[in-house]
Protein backbone atom coordinates (compact mmCIF):
# COMPACT_ATOMS: atom_id res chain seq x y z
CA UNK A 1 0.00 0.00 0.00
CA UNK A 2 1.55 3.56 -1.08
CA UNK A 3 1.66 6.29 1.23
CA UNK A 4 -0.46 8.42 -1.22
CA UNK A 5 -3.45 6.00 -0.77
CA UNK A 6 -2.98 5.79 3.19
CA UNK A 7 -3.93 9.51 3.49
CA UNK A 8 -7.11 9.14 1.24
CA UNK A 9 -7.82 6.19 3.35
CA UNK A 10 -6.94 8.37 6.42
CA UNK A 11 -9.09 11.47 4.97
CA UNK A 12 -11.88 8.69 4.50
CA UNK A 13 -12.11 7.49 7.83
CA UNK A 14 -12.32 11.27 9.57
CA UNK A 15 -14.90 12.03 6.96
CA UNK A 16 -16.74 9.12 7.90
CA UNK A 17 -16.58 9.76 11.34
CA UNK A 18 -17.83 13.72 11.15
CA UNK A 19 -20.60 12.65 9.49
CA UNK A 20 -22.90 12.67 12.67
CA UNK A 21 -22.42 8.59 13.48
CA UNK A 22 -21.63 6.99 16.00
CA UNK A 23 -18.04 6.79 16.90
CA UNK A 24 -18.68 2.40 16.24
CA UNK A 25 -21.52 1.59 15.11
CA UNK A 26 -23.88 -1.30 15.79
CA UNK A 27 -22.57 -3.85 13.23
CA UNK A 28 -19.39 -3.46 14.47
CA UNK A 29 -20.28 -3.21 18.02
CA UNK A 30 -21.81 -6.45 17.45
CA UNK A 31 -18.82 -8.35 16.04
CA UNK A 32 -17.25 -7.20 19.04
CA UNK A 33 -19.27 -8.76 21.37
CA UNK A 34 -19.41 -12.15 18.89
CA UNK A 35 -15.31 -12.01 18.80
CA UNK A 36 -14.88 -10.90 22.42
CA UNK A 37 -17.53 -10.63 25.33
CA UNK A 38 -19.75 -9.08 27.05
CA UNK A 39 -17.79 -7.27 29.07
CA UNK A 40 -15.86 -5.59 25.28
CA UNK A 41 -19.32 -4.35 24.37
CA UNK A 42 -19.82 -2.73 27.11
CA UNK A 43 -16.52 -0.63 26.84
CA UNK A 44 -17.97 0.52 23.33
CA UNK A 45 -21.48 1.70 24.72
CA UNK A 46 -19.17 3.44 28.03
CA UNK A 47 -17.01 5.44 25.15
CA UNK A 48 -19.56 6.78 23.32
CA UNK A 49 -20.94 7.70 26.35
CA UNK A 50 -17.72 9.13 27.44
CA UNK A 51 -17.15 11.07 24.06
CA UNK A 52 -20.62 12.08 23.83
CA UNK A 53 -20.26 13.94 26.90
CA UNK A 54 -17.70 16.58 26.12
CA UNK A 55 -18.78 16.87 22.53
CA UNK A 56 -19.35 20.59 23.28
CA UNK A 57 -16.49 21.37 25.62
CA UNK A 58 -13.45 22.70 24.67
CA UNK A 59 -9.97 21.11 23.28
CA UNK A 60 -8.82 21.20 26.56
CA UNK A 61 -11.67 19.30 28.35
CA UNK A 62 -11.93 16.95 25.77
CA UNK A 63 -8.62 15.90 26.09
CA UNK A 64 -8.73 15.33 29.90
CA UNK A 65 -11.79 13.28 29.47
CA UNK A 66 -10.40 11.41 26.14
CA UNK A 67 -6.94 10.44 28.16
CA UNK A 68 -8.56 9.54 31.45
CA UNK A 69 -10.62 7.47 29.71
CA UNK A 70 -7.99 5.46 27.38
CA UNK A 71 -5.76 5.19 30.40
CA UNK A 72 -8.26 2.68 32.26
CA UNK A 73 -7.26 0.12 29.15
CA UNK A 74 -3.71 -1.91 30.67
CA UNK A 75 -0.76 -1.86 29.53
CA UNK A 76 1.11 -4.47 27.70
CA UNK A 77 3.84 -4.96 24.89
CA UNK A 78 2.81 -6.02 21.64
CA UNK A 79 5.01 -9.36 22.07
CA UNK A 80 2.09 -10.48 24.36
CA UNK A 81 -0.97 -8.99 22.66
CA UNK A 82 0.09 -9.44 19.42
CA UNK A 83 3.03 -11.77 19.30
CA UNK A 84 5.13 -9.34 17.55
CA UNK A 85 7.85 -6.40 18.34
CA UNK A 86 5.78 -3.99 17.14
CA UNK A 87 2.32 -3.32 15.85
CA UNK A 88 -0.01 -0.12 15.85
CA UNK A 89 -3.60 -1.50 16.85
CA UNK A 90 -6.73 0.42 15.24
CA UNK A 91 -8.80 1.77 18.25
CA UNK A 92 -11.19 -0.95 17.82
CA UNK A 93 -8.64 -4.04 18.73
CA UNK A 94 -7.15 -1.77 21.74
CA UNK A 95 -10.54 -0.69 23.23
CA UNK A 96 -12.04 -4.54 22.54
CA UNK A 97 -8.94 -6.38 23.82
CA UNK A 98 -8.33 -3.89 26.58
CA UNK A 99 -4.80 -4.11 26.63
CA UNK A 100 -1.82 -2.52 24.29
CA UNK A 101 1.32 -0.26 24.10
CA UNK A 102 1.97 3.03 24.74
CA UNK A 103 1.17 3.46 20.41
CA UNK A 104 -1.92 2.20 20.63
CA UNK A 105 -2.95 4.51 23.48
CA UNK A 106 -1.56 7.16 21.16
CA UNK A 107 -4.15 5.95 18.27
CA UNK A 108 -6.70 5.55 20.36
CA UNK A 109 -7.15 9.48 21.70
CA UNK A 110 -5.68 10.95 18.38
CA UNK A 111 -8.82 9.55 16.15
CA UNK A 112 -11.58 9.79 19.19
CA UNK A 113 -9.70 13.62 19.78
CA UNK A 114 -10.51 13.89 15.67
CA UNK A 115 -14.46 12.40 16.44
CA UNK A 116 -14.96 15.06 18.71
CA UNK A 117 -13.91 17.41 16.15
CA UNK A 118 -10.98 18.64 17.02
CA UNK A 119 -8.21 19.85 14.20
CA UNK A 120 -5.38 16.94 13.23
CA UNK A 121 -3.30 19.74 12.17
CA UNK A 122 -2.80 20.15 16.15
CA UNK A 123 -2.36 16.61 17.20
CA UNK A 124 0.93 14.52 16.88
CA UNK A 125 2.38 11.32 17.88
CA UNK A 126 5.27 12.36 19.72
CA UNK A 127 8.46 10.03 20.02
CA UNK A 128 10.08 11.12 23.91
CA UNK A 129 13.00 9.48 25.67
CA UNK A 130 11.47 8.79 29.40
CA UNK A 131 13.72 9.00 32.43
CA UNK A 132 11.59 6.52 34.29
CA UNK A 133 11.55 3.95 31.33
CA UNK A 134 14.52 2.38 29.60
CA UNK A 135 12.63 1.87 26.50
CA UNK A 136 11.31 4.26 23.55
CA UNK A 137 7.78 5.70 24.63
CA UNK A 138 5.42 7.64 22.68
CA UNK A 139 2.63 10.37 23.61
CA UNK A 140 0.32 12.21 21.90
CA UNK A 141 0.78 15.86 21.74
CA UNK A 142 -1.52 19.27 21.20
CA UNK A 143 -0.09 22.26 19.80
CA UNK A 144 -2.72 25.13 19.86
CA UNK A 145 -1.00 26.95 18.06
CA UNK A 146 2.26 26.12 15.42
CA UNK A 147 4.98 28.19 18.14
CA UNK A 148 2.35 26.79 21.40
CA UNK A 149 3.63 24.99 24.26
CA UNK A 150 2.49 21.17 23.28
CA UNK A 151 0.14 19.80 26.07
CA UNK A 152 0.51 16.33 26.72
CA UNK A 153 -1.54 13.21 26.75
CA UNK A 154 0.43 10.40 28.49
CA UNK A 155 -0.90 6.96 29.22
CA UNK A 156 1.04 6.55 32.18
CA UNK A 157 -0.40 10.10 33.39
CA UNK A 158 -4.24 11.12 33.88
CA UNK A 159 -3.21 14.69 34.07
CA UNK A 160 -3.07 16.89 30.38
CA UNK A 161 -0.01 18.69 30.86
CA UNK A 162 2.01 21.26 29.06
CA UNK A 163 5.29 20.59 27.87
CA UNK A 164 7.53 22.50 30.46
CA UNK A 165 5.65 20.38 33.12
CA UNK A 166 6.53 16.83 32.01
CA UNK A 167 10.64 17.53 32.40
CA UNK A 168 10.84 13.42 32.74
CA UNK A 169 10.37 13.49 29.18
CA UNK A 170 12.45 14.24 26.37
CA UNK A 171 10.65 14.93 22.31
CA UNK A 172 12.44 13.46 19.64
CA UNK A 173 10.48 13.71 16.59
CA UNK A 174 6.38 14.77 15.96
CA UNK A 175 4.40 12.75 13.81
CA UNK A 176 1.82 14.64 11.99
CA UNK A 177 0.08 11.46 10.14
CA UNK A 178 1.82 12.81 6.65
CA UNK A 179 5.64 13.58 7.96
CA UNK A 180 7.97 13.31 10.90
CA UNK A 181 9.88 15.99 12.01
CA UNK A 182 12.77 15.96 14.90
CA UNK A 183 10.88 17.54 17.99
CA UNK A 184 14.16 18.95 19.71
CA UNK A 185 18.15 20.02 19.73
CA UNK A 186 19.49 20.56 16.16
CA UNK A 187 17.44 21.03 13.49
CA UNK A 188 14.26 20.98 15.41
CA UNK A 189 11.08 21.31 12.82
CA UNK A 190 13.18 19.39 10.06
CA UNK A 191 11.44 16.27 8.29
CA UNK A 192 13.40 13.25 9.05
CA UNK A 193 12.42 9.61 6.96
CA UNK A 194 11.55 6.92 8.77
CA UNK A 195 10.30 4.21 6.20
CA UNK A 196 8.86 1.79 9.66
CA UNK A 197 6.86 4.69 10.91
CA UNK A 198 5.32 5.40 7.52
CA UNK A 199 4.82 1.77 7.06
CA UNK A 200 3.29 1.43 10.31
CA UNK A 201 0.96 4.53 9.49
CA UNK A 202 -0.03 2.78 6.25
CA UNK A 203 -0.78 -0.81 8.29
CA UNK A 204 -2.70 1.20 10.47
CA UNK A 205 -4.97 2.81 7.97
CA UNK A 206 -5.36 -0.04 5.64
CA UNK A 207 -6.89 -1.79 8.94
CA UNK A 208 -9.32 0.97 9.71
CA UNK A 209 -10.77 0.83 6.49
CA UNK A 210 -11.02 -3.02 7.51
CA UNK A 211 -12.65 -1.74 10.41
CA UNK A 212 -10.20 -4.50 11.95
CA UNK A 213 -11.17 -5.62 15.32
């Protein structure tokens, strides 16, 4: 799949979901419930719930309510949800299994954050370098403006916070959904290529238009 047909598959799915539907619909909630349980169907009806609820609140308060919300799914590596090193999970699979990576936590708030209308052009998937982990972490980022302090959306952190608040964290590169850029030091705002991130962008969207669960 060619990066030119992942954003008209990615332009699809936010069309789709502006267009006054349910953030999953029936069908699908109901080969959630056949695949899974009970118990995964439930978690459906709770988000839309959830998402209807701040649907005319600011940026701000939707993102509290989106990241509280996705941070109630556990943790775990993709090697034990998925049996690989690394897989981004559509926000179906990571709400029905209830379990993934800090990615799919990432995914998940990113296209609910897009639901709920707010702009992609301010949302990014932010590479950081954690001083409590020992491993590469990612978070999802909110930039009000193009020179704005990003606020951040953390899964291991209820709390929105801006930038200059999180000091345990480090930005390496932003992910817009079309480029990556390197978030910090030399050469900050440059487009760097990364041919797994893009492939992992076009997995990701090839999968939504699956409406893989």
């Amino acid at each position: 799949m060619n990066f030119f047909k992942a954003v008209l598959l990615f332009l699809f799915f936010t069309t789709v979901i502006h267009a006054g539907q349910p953030y999953a619909d029936a069908a699908l909630i109901a080969q959630i419930g056949q695949k899974y349980n009970e118990f995964a169907k439930k978690r459906f009806f709770y988000q839309q719930q959830t998402l209807d609820a701040v649907a005319g609140k600011s940026d701000l308060e939707k993102m509290e309510e989106v990241n509280t919300f996705y941070n109630e799914v556990k943790y775990a590596p993709d090697m034990k949800v998925y049996g690989v090193s690394d897989y981004w999970a559509t926000p179906w699979e990571f709400l029905a299994k209830d379990m993934g990576d800090c990615e799919d936590y990432v995914i998940a708030k990113y296209f609910a954050l897009i639901y709920l209308g707010v702009d992609s052009k301010k949302l990014f998937f932010t590479y950081v370098r954690s001083t409590q982990f020992k491993e590469a972490h990612m978070v999802l980022t909110y930039f009000a403006t193009a020179r704005a302090e990003p606020l951040i959306m953390d899964n291991n952190n209820h709390r929105v916070l801006p930038a200059s608040k999180r000091t345990d964290l480090t930005p390496i590169y932003n992910f817009s959904g079309t480029s990556l850029y390197k978030a910090s030091g030399d050469g900050a705002g440059a487009k760097v290529e990364n041919e797994k991130v893009h492939k992992n962008w076009d997995e990701l969207n090839l999968n939504i238009q699956r409406k893989k669960i």
